[in-house]
Protein backbone atom coordinates (compact mmCIF):
# COMPACT_ATOMS: atom_id res chain seq x y z
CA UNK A 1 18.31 65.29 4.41
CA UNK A 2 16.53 65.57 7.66
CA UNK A 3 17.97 63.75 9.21
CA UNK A 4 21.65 64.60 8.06
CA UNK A 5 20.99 68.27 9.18
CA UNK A 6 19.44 67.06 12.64
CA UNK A 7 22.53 65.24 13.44
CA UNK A 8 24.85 68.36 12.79
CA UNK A 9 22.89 70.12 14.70
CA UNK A 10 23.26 67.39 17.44
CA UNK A 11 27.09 67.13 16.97
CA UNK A 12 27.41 71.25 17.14
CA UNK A 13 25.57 71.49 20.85
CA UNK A 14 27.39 68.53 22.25
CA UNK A 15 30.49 70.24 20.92
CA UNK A 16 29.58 73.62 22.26
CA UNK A 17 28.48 71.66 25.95
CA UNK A 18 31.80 69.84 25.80
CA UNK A 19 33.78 73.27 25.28
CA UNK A 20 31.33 75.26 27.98
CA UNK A 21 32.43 72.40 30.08
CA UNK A 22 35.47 72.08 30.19
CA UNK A 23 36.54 75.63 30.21
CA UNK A 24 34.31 75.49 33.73
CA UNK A 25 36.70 72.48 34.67
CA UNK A 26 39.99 74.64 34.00
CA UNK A 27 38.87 77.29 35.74
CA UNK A 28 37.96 75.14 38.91
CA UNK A 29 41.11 73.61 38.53
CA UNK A 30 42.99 76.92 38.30
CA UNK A 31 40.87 77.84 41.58
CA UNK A 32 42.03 74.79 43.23
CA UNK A 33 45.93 75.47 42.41
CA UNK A 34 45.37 79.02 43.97
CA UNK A 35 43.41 77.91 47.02
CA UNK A 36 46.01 74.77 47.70
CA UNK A 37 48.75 77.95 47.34
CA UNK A 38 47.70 80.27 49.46
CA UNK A 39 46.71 77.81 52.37
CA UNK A 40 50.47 75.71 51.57
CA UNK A 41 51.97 77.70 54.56
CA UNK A 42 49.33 76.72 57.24
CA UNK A 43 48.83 73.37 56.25
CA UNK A 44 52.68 72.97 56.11
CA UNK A 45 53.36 71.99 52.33
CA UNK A 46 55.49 73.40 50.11
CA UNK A 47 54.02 74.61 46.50
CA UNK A 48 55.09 71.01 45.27
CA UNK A 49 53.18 69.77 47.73
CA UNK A 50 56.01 68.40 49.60
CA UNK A 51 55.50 68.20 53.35
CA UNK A 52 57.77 70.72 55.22
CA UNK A 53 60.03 68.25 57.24
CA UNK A 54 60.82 66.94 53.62
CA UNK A 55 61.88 70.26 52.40
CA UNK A 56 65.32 70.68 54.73
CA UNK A 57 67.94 68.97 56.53
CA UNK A 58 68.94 70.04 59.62
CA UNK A 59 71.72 69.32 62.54
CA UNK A 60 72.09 70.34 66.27
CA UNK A 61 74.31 73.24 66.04
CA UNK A 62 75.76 75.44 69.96
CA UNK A 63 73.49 78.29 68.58
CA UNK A 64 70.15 76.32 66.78
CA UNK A 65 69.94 74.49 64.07
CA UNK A 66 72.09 74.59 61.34
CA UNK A 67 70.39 73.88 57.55
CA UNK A 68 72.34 71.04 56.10
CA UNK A 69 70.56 70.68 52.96
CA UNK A 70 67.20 72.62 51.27
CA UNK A 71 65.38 70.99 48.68
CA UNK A 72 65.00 74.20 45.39
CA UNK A 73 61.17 75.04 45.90
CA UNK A 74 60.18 73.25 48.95
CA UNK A 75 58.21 74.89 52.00
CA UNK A 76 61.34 76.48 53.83
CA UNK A 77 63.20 77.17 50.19
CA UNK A 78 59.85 79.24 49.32
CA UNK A 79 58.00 80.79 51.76
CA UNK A 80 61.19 81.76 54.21
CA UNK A 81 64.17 81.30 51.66
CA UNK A 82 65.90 79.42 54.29
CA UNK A 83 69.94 78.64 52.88
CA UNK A 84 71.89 76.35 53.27
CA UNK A 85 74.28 77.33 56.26
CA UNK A 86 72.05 79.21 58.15
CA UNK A 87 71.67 78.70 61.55
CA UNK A 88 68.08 78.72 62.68
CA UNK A 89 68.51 80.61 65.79
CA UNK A 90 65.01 81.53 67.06
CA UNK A 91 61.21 80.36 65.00
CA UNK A 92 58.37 82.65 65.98
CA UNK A 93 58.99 83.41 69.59
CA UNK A 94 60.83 80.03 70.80
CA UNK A 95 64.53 80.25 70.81
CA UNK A 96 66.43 77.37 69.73
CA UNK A 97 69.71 78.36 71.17
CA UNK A 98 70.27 75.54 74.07
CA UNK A 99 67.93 73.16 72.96
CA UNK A 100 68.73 69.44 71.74
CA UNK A 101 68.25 68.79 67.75
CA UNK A 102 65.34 66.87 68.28
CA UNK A 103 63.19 69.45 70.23
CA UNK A 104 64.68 72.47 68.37
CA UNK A 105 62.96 70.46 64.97
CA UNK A 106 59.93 69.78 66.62
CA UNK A 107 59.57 73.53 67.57
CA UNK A 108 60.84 75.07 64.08
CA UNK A 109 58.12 73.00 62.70
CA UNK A 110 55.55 73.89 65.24
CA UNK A 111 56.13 77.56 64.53
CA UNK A 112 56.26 77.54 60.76
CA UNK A 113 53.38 76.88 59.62
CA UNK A 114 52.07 79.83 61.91
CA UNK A 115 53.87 82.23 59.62
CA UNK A 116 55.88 83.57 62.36
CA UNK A 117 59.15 84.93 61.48
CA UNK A 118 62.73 82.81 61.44
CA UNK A 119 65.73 84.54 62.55
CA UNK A 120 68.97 83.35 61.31
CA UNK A 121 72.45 83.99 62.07
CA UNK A 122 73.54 83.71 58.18
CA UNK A 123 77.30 85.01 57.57
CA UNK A 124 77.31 85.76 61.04
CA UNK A 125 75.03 88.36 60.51
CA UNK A 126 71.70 88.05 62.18
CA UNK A 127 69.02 87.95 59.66
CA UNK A 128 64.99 87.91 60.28
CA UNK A 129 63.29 85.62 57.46
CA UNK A 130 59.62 86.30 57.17
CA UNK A 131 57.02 84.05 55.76
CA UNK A 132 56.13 85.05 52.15
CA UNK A 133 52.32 84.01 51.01
């Protein structure tokens, strides 16, 4: 009888350890989802932890770059809700206008992650995209 009621007792801590534990775990984990989330503009990702440069599609255009194709929830989707048919037209400081595709890439993802404003010319309107964290 003892013995029956020592192992219950046994059973009910490692129980109650097991819960204590891994309620700690999903709250690290939760952390760890936040943290990855608010850093995911410096570090260039996209929430799904896409790298930016996978996120869009882009081609030279006489006035920047012009967005081909955005992937729904990817870096320049969420943080600057770049469109399809935008022209990128200046990123943070650097103007695009001029520049070959190649180089006007290389600088829009430079100046991204630095949560510097885009500006577009979208509709022919010009239109200033900043960097939501």
């Amino acid at each position: 009888m003892r013995m029956g009621l020592g192992l219950i007792s046994l059973l009910i801590v490692v129980g109650i350890i097991a819960y204590l534990s891994s309620r700690d775990a999903g709250t690290a984990v939760k952390a760890d989802k936040d943290a990855r989330q608010q850093l995911a503009p410096v570090t260039g990702r996209g929430p799904d932890d896409v790298p930016m440069e996978k996120s869009a599609d882009f081609a030279g255009d006489r006035n920047g770059l012009s967005v081909t194709t955005v992937v729904a929830g990817g870096y320049f989707d969420h943080f600057y809700g770049v469109k399809k048919g935008d022209i990128i037209v200046q990123a943070g400081n650097v103007e695009l206008k001029g520049m070959d595709e190649t180089s006007a890439v290389t600088a829009l993802l430079d100046q991204a992650p630095r949560k510097l404003d885009i500006l577009v010319l979208r509709n022919g309107q010009r239109v200033t995209l900043k960097c939501k964290t």
